[in-house]
Protein backbone atom coordinates (compact mmCIF):
# COMPACT_ATOMS: atom_id res chain seq x y z
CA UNK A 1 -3.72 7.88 14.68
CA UNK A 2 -3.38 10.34 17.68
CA UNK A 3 -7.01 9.44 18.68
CA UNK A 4 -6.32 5.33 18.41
CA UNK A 5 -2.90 5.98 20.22
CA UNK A 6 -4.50 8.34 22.80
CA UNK A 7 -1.69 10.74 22.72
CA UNK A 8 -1.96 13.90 24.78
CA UNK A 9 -1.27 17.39 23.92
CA UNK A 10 2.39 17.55 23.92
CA UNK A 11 2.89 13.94 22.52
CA UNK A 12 0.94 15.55 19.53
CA UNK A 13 2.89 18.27 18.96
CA UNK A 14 5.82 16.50 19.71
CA UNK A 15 4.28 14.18 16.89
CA UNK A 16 3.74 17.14 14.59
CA UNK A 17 7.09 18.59 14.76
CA UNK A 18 8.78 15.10 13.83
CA UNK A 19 6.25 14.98 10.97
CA UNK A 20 6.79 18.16 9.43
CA UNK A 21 10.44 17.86 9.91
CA UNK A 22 10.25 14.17 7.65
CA UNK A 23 8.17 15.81 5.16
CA UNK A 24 10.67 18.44 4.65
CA UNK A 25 13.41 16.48 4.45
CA UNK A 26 12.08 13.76 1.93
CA UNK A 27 11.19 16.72 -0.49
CA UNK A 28 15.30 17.05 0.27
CA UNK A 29 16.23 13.94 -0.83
CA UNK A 30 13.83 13.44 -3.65
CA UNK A 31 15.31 16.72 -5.24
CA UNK A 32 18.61 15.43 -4.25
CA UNK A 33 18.33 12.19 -5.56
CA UNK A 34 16.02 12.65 -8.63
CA UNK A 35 17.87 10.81 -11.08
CA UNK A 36 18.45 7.86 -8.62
CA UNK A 37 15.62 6.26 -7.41
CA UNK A 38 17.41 3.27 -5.66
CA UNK A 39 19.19 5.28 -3.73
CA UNK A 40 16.01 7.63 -3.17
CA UNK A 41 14.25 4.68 -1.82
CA UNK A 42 17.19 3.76 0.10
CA UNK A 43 17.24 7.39 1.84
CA UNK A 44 13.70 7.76 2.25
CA UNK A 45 13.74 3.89 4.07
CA UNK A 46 16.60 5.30 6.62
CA UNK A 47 14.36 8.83 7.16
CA UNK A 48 11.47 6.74 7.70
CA UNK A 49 13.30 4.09 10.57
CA UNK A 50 14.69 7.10 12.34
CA UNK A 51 11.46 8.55 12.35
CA UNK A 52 9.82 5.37 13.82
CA UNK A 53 13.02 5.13 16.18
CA UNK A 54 11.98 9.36 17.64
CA UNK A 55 8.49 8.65 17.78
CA UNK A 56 8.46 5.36 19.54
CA UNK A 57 10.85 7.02 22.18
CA UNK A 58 7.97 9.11 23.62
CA UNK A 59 5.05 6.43 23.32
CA UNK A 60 4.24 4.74 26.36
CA UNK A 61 3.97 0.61 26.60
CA UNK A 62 0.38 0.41 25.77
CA UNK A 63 0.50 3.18 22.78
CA UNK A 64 3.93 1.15 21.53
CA UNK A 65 1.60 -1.88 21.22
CA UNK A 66 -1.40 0.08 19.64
CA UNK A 67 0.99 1.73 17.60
CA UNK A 68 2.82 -1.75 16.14
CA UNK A 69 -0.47 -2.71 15.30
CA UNK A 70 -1.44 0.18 13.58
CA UNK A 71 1.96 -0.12 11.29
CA UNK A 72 0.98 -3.57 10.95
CA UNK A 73 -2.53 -3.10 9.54
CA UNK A 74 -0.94 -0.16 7.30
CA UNK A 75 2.09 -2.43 6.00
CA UNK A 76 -0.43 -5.14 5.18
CA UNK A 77 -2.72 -2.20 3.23
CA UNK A 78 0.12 -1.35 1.38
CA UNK A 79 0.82 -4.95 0.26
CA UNK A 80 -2.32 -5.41 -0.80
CA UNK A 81 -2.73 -2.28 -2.82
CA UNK A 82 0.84 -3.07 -4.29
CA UNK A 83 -0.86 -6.50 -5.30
CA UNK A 84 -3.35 -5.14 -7.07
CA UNK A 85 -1.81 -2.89 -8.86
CA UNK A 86 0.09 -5.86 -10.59
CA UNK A 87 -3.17 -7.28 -11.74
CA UNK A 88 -4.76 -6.36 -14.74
CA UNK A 89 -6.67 -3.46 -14.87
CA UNK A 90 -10.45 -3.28 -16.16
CA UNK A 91 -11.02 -0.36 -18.60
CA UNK A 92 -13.36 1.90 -17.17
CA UNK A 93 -16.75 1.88 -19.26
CA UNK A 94 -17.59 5.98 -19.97
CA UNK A 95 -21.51 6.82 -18.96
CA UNK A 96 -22.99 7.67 -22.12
């Protein structure tokens, strides 16, 4: 993503920093909220729009547009993969 967004040194570390910081505080809330996953999911959607909200502060107009494609190709990834994973599943045949 840096390369596609063309972000320069300090946008990456910039970039970095926010990263780490959502990592650490989604291992936070799943300990927190272990034994309440709609919640959980609920926390981890609010980490993960002020995340978007920092990191689109520092992106210029043409990285905000590479960027909103980039989250759109990677939301419609995810929907797939979530489709499939509803369908049925074909056992996998062992090599014998």
């Amino acid at each position: 993503m840096v390369t596609e967004l063309g972000l320069n040194e300090s946008e990456y570390l910039r970039l970095k920093a926010m990263n780490r910081e959502r990592v650490i505080k989604a291992d936070e809330l799943a300990e927190l909220y272990s034994d309440n996953q709609e919640v959980l999911n609920q926390k981890i959607y609010e980490l993960e729009v002020s995340f978007d909200k920092k990191f689109t502060a520092i992106l210029n107009p043409r990285q905000l547009t590479t960027y909103s494609q980039y989250k759109h190709r990677t939301n419609a990834q995810i929907a797939l993969s979530e489709d499939n994973t509803l369908a049925p599943k074909t056992p996998v045949q062992g090599n014998n």
